[in-house]
C-alpha atoms as a PDB file:
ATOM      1  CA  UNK A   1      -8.270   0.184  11.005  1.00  0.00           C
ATOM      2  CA  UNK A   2     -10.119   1.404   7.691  1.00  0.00           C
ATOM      3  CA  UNK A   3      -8.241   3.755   5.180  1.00  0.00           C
ATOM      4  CA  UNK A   4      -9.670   4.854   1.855  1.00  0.00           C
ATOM      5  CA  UNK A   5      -6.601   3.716  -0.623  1.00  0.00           C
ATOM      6  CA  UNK A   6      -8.006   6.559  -3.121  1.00  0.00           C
ATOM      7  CA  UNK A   7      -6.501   9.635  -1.507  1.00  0.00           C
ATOM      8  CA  UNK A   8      -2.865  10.046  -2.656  1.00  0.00           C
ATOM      9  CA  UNK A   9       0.636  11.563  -1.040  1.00  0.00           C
ATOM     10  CA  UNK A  10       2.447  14.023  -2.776  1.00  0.00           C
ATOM     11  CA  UNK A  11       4.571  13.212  -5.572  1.00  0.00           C
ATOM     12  CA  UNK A  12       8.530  13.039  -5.449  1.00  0.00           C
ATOM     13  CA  UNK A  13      11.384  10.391  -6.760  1.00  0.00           C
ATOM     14  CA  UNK A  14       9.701   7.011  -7.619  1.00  0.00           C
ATOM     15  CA  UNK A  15      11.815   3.752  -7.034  1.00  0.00           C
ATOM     16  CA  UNK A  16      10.985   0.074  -8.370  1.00  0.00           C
ATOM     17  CA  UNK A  17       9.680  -1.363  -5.728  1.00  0.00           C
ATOM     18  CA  UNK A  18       8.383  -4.976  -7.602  1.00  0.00           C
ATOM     19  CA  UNK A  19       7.512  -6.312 -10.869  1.00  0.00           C
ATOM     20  CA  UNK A  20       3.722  -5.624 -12.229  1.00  0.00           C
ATOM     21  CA  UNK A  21       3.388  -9.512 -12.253  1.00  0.00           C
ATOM     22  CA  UNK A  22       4.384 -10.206  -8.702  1.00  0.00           C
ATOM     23  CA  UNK A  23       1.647  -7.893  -7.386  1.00  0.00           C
ATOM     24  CA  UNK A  24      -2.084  -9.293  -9.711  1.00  0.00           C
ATOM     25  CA  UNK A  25      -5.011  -7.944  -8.963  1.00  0.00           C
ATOM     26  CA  UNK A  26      -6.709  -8.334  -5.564  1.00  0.00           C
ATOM     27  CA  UNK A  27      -2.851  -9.048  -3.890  1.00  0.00           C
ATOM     28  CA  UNK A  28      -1.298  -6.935  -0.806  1.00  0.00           C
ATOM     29  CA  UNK A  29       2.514  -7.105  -0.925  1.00  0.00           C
ATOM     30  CA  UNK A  30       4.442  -5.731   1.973  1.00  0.00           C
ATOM     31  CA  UNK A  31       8.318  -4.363   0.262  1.00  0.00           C
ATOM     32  CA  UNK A  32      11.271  -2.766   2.082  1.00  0.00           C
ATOM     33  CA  UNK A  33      12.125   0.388   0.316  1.00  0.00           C
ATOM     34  CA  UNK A  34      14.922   2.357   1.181  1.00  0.00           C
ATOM     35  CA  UNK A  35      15.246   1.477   5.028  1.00  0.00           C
ATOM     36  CA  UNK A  36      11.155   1.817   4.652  1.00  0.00           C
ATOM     37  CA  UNK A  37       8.084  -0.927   4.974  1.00  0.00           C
ATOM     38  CA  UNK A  38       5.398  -0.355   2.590  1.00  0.00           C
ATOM     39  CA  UNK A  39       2.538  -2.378   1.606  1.00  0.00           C
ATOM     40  CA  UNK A  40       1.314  -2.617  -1.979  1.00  0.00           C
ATOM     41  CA  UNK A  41      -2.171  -2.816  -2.805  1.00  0.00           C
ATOM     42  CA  UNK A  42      -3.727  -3.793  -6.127  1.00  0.00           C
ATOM     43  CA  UNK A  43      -7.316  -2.527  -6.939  1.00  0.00           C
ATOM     44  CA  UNK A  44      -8.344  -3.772 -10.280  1.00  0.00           C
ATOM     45  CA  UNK A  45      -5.346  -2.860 -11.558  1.00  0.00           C
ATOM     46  CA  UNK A  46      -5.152   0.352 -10.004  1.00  0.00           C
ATOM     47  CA  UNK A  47      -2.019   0.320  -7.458  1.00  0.00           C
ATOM     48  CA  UNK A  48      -1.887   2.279  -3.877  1.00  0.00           C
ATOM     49  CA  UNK A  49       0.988   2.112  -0.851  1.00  0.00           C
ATOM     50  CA  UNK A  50       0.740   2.889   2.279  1.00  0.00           C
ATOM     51  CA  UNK A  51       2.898   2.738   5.497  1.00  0.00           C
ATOM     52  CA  UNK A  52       3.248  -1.215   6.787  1.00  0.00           C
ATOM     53  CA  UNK A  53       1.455  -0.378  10.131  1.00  0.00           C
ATOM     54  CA  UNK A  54      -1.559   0.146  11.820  1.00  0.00           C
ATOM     55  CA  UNK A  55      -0.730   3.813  13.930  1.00  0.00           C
ATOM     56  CA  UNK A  56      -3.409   2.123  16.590  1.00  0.00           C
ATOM     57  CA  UNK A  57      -1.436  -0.995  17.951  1.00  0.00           C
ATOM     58  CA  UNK A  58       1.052  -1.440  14.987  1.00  0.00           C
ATOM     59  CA  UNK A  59      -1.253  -4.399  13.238  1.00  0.00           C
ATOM     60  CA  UNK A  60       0.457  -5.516   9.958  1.00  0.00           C
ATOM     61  CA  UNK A  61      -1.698  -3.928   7.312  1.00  0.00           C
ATOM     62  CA  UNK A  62      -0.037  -6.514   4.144  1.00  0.00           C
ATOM     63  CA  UNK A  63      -2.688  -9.267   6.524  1.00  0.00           C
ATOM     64  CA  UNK A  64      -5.131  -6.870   6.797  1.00  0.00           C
ATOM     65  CA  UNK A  65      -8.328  -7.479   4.444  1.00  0.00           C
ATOM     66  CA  UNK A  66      -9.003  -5.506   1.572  1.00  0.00           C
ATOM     67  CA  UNK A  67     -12.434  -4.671   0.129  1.00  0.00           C
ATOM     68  CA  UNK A  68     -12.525  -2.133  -2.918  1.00  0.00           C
ATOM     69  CA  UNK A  69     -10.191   1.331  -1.743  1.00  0.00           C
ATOM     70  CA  UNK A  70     -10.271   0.080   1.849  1.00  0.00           C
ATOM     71  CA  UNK A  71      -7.974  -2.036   3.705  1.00  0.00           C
ATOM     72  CA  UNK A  72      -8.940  -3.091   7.117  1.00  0.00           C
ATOM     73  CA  UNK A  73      -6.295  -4.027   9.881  1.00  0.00           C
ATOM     74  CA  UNK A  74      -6.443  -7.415  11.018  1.00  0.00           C
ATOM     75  CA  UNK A  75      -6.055  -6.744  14.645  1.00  0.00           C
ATOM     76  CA  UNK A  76      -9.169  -4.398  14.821  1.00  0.00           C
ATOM     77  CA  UNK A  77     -11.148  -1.735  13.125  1.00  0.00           C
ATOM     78  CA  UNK A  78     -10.343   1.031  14.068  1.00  0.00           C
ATOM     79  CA  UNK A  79     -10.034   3.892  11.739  1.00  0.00           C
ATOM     80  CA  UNK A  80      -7.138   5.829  11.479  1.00  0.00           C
ATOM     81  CA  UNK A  81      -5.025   7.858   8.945  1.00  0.00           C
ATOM     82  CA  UNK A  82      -2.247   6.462   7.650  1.00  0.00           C
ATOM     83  CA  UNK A  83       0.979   7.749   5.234  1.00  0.00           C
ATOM     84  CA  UNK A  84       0.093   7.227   1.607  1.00  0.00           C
ATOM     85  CA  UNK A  85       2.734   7.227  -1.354  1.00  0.00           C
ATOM     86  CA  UNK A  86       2.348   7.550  -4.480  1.00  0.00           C
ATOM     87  CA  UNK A  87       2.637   4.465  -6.776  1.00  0.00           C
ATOM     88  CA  UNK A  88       3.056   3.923 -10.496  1.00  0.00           C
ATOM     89  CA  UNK A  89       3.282   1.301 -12.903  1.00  0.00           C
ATOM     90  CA  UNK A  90       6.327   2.029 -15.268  1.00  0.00           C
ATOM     91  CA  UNK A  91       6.566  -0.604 -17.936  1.00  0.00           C
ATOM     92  CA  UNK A  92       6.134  -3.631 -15.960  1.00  0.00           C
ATOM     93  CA  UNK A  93       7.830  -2.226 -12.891  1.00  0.00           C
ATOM     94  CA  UNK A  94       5.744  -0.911  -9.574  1.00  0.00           C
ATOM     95  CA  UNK A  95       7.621   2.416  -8.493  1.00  0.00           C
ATOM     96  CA  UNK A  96       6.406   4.069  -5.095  1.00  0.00           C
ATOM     97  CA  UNK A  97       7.524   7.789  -4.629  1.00  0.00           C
ATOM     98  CA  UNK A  98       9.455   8.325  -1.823  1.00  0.00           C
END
């Protein structure tokens, strides 16, 4: 399972999610939000979220690998498209927009 990170959701209420320290560069961080699993992605410093699993066989994306925009399940390959949120850093805190 590939997925370009870049593309975006559409915006709506943000909620802290994580602190900007517990989530450095390179990391994947899987969060419960709100009765939700997302995982956290950290590009250079640019942050993405997406939904926690793989719509082919469920694989846990936050083990997947992660080169650049992409993240790759770690069960397969297989490319699929997954829900995206949008995700902020607000003053040290990582918000995701549910």
């Amino acid at each position: 399972m590939q997925l370009d990170l870049a593309k975006e959701s559409e915006i709506s209420d943000f909620v802290t999610v994580c602190k900007e320290v517990d989530l450095p560069a390179g990391a994947i961080r899987k969060v419960e939000v709100q009765g939700q699993t997302i995982v956290l992605y950290n590009v250079g410093g640019k942050l993405y979220a997406t939904q926690q699993e793989c719509l082919h066989r469920q694989g846990p994306l936050d083990e997947g690998e992660l080169q650049g925009t992409v993240i790759t399940c770690p069960w397969h390959g297989r490319a699929r498209k997954l829900k995206t949120y949008a995700v902020r850093n607000a003053g040290g805190e990582v918000q995701v927009a549910l």
